[in-house]
C-alpha atoms as a PDB file:
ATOM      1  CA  UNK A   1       1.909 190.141  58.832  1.00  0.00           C
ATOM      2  CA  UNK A   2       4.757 192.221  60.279  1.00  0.00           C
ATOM      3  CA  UNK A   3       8.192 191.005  61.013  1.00  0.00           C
ATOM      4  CA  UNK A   4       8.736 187.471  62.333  1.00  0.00           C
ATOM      5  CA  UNK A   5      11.367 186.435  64.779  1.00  0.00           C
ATOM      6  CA  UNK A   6      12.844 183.174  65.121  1.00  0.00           C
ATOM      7  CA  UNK A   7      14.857 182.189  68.442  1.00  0.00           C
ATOM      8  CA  UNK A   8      15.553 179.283  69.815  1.00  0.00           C
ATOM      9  CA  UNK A   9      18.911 176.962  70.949  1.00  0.00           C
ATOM     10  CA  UNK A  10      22.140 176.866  68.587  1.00  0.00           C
ATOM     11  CA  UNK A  11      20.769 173.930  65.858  1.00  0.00           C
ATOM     12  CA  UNK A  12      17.433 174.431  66.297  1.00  0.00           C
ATOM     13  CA  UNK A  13      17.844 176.082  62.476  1.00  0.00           C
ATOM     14  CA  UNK A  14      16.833 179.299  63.000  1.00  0.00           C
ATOM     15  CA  UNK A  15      19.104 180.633  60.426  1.00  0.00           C
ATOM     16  CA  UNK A  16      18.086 177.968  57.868  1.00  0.00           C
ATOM     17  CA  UNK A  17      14.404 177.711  58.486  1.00  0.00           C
ATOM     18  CA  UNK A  18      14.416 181.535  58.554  1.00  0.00           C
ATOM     19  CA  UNK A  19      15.697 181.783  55.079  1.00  0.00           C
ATOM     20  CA  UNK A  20      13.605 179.493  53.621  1.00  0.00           C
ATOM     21  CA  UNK A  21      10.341 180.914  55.109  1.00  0.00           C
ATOM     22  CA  UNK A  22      11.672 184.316  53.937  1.00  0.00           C
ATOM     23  CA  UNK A  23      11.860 183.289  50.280  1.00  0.00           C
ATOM     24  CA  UNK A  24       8.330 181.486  51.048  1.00  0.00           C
ATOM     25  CA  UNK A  25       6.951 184.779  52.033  1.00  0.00           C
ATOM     26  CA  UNK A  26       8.666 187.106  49.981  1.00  0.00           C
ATOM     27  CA  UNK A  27       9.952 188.900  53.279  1.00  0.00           C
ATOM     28  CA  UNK A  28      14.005 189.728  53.605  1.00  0.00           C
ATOM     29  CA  UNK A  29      15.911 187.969  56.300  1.00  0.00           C
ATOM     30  CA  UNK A  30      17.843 189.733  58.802  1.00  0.00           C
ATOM     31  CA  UNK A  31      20.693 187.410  60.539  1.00  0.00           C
ATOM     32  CA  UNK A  32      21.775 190.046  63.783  1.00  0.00           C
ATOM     33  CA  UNK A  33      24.874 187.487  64.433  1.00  0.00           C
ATOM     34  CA  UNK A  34      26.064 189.295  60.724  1.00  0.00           C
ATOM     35  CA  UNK A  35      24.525 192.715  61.717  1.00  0.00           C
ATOM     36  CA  UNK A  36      26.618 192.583  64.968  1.00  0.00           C
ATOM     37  CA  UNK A  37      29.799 191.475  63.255  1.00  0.00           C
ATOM     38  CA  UNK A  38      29.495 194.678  60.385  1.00  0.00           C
ATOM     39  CA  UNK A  39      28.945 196.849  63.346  1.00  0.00           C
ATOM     40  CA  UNK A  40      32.400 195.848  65.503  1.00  0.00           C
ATOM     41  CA  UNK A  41      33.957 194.831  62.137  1.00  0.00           C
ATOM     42  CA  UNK A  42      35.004 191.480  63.901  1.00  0.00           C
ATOM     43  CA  UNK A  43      33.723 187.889  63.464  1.00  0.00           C
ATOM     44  CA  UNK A  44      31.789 186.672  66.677  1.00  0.00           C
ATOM     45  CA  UNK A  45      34.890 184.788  67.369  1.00  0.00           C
ATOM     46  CA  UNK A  46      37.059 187.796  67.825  1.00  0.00           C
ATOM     47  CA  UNK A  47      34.527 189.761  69.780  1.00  0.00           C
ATOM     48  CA  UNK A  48      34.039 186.812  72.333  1.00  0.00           C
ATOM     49  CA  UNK A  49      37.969 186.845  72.604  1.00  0.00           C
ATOM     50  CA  UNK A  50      38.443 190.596  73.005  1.00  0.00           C
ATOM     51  CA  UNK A  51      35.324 191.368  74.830  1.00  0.00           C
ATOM     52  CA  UNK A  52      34.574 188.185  76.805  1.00  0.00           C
ATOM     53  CA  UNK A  53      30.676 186.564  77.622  1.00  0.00           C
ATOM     54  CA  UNK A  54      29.877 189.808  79.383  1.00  0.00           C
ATOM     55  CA  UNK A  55      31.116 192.187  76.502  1.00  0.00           C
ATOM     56  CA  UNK A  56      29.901 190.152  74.022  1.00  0.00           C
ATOM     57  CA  UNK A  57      26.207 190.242  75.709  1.00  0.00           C
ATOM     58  CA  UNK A  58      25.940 194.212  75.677  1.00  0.00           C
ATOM     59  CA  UNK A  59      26.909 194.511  72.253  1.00  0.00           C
ATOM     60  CA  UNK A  60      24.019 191.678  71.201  1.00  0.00           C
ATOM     61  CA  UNK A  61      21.666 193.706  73.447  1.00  0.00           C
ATOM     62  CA  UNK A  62      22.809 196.680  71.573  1.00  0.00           C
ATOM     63  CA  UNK A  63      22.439 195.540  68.662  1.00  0.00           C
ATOM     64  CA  UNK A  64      18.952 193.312  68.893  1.00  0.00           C
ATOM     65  CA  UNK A  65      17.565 195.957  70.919  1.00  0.00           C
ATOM     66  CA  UNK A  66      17.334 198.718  67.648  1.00  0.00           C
ATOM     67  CA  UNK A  67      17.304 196.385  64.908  1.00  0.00           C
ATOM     68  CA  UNK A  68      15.065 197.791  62.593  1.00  0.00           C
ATOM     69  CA  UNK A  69      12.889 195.631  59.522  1.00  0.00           C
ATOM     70  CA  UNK A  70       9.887 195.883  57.894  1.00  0.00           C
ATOM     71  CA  UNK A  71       8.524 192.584  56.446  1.00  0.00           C
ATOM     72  CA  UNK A  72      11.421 190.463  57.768  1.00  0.00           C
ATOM     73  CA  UNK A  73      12.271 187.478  59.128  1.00  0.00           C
ATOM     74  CA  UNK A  74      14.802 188.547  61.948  1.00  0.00           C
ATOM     75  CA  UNK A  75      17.190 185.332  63.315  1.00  0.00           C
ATOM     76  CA  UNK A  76      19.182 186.067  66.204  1.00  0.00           C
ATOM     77  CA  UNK A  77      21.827 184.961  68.177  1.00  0.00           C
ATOM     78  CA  UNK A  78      20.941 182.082  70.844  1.00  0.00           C
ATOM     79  CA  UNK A  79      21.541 184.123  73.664  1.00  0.00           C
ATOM     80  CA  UNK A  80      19.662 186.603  72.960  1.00  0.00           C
ATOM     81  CA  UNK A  81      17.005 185.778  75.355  1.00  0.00           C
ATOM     82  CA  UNK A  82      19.416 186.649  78.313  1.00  0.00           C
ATOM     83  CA  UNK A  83      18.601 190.250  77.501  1.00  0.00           C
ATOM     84  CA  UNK A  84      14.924 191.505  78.826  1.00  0.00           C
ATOM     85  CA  UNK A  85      15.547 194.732  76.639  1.00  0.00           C
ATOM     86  CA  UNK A  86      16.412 192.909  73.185  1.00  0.00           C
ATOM     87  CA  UNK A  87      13.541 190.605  73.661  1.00  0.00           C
ATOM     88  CA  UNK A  88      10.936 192.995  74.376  1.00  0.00           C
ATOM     89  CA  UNK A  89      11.973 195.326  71.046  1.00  0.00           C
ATOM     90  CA  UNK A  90      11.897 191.888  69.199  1.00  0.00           C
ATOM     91  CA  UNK A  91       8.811 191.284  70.588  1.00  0.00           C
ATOM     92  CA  UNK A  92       7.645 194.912  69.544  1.00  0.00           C
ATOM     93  CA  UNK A  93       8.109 194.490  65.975  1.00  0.00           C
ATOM     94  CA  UNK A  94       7.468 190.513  65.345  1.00  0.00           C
ATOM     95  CA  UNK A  95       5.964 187.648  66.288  1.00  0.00           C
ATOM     96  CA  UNK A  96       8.558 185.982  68.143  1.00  0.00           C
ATOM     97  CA  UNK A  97       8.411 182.325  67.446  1.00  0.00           C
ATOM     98  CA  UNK A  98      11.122 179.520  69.429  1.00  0.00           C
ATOM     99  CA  UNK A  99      11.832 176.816  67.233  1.00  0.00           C
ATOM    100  CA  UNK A 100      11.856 174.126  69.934  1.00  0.00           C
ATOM    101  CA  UNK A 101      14.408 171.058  69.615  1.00  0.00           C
ATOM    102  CA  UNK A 102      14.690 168.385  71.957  1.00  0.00           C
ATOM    103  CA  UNK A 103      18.282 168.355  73.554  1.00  0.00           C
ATOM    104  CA  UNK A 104      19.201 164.602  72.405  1.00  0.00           C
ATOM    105  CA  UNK A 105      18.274 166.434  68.697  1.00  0.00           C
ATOM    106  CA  UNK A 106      20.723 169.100  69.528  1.00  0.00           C
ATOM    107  CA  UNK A 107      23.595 167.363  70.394  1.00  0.00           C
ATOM    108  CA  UNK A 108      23.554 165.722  67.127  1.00  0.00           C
ATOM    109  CA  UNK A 109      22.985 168.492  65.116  1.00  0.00           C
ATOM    110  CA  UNK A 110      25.615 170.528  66.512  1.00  0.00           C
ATOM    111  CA  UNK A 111      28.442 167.835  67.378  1.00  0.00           C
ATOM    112  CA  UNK A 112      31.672 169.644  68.552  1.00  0.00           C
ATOM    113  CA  UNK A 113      30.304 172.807  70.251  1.00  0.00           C
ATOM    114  CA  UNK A 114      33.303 174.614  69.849  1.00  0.00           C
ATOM    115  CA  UNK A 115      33.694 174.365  66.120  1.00  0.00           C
ATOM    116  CA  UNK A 116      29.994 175.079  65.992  1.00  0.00           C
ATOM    117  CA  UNK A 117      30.678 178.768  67.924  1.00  0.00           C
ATOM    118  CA  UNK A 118      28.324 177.407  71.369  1.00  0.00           C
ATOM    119  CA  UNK A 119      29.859 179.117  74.379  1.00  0.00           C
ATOM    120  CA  UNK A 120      29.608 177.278  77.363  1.00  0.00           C
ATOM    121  CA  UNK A 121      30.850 178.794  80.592  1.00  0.00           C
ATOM    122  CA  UNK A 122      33.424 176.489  82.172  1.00  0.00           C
ATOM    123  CA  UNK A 123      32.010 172.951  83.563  1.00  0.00           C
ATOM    124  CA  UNK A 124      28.870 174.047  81.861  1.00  0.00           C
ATOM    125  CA  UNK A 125      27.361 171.390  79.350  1.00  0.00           C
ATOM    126  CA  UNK A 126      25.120 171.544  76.388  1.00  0.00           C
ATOM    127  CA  UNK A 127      22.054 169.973  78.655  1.00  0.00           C
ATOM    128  CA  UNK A 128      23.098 172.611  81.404  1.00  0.00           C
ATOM    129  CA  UNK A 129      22.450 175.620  78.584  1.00  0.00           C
ATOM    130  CA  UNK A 130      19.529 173.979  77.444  1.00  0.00           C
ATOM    131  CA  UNK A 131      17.606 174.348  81.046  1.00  0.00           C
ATOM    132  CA  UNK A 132      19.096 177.418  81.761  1.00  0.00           C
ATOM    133  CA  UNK A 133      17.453 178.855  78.259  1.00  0.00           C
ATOM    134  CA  UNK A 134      14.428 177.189  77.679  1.00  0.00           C
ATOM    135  CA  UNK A 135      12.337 178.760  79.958  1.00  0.00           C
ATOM    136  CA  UNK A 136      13.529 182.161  78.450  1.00  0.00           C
ATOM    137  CA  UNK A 137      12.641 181.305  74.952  1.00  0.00           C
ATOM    138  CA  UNK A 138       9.231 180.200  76.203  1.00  0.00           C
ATOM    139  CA  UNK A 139       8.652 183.359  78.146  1.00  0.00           C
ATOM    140  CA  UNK A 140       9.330 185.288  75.336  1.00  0.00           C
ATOM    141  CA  UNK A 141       7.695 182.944  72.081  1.00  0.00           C
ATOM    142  CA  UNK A 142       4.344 184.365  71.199  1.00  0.00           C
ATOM    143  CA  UNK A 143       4.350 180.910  69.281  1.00  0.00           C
ATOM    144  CA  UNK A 144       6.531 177.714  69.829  1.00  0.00           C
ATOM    145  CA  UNK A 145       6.627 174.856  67.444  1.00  0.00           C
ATOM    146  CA  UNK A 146       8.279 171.811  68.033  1.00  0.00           C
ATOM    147  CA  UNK A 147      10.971 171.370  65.179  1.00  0.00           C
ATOM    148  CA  UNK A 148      12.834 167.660  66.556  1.00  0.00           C
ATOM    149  CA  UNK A 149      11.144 165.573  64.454  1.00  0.00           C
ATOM    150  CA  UNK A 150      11.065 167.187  60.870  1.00  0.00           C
ATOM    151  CA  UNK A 151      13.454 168.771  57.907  1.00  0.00           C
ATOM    152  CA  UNK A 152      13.558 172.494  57.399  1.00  0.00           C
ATOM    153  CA  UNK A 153      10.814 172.009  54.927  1.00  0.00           C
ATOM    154  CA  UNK A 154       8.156 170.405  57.272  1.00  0.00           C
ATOM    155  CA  UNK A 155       9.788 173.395  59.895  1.00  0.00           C
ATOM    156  CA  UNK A 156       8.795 176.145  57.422  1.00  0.00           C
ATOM    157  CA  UNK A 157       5.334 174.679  57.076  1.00  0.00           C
ATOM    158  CA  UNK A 158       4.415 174.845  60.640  1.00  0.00           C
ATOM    159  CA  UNK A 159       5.970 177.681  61.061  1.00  0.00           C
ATOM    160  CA  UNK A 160       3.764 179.147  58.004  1.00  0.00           C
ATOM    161  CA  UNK A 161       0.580 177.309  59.347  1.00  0.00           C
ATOM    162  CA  UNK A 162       1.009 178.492  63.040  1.00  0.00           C
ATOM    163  CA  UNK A 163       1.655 181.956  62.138  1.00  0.00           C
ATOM    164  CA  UNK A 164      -1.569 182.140  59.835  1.00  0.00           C
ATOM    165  CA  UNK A 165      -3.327 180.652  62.417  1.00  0.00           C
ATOM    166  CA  UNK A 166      -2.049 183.289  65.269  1.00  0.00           C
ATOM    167  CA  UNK A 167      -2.416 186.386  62.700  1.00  0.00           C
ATOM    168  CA  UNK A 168      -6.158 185.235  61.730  1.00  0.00           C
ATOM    169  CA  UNK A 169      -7.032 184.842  65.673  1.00  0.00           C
ATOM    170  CA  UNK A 170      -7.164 181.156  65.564  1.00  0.00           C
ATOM    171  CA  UNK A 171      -5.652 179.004  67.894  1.00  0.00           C
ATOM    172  CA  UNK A 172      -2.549 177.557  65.882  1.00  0.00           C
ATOM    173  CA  UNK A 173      -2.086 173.434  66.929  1.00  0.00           C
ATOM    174  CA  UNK A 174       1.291 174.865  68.699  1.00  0.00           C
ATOM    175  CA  UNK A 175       1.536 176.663  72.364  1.00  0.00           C
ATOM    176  CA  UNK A 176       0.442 180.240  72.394  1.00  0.00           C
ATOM    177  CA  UNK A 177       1.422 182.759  74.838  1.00  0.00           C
END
C-alpha cells in the first residue's frame, strides 16, 4: 500500500485518526498544516494574518502540491480541496480517503471556530463551509467513510478495512470513486 491521505472538514479527526492508523500500520504521518508552518517559520495563525485567505491558499497549494512520503499517512489542511493542483499530486501518491462527519457532529466537536483555527469568510457559517466543501472532498476521495457515529478507534478500523478492501480490488462497504 502506498501513501494514504486523509481529508475531510476541520473535526472530522483527520489528524487524530491519521496518527493512530499510522502507528497501526507502521507508516510515518505527515501533518502539511506543520510542514507549511516550518517552511514560512510562522504558526498558521500568523500566516492567515500577514498573508490573508488568498495568501494563505497559495502557500497550502505550494506546499501540498510537492509533499513528498513514502509509506505515509499524509493529513492536510481542510482547505486543501480548494486547490485542483494539491489534490491531484495527493491523489498521485495516495489513496485519498474523506473522513465524512455529519455537520450537527461538527459543530460539537469543534465548538468556538475561532479558537479551533476554522476560517470563515465574513457572514459565512460552519453549515455554509460544509456545502461549499463537501462536494470537493467527494470529488477527490478515492474512498469515503462515514466517521459521525464512532471513536477514533472504530474510525481507524474502517479506515483499515476499506482500504484493504480497495487495495485487494474488492468493493470496500464505503463509496468508491
Amino acid at each position: 500500500m502506498k501513501n494514504i491521505t486523509l481529508i475531510g472538514m476541520p473535526g472530522a479527526g483527520k489528524s487524530t485518526v491519521g496518527i493512530v492508523l499510522a502507528k497501526v500500520l507502521g507508516y510515518d504521518f505527515v501533518d502539511t498544516d506543520l510542514l507549511i508552518q516550518k517552511e514560512e517559520n510562522r504558526l498558521l495563525w500568523q500566516i492567515m494574518r500577514d498573508e490573508g485567505i488568498e495568501g494563505f491558499n497559495r502557500i497550502e497549494e505550494r506546499v501540498n502540491s510537492t509533499v513528498s512520503a513514502d509509506h505515509s499517512v499524509i493529513s492536510p489542511g481542510g482547505s486543501v480541496v480548494y486547490s485542483a493542483r494539491s489534490m491531484e499530486h495527493l491523489r498521485d501518491i495516495s489513496t485519498v480517503v474523506y473522513l465524512k462527519v455529519s455537520c450537527h457532529t461538527l459543530a460539537r466537536r469543534l465548538g468556538d471556530l475561532k479558537k479551533r483555527g476554522v476560517v470563515l469568510k465574513p457572514g459565512q457559517t460552519l453549515q455554509d463551509l460544509y456545502e461549499e466543501r463537501v462536494p470537493l472532498y467527494e470529488k477527490y476521495a478515492h474512498l469515503t467513510i462515514d466517521v459521525s457515529k464512532t471513536d477514533v478507534a472504530g474510525a481507524v478500523a474502517l479506515v483499515q478495512s476499506a482500504l484493504e478492501a480497495y487495495e485487494s480490488g474488492l468493493s470496500p462497504d464505503t463509496s468508491l470513486k
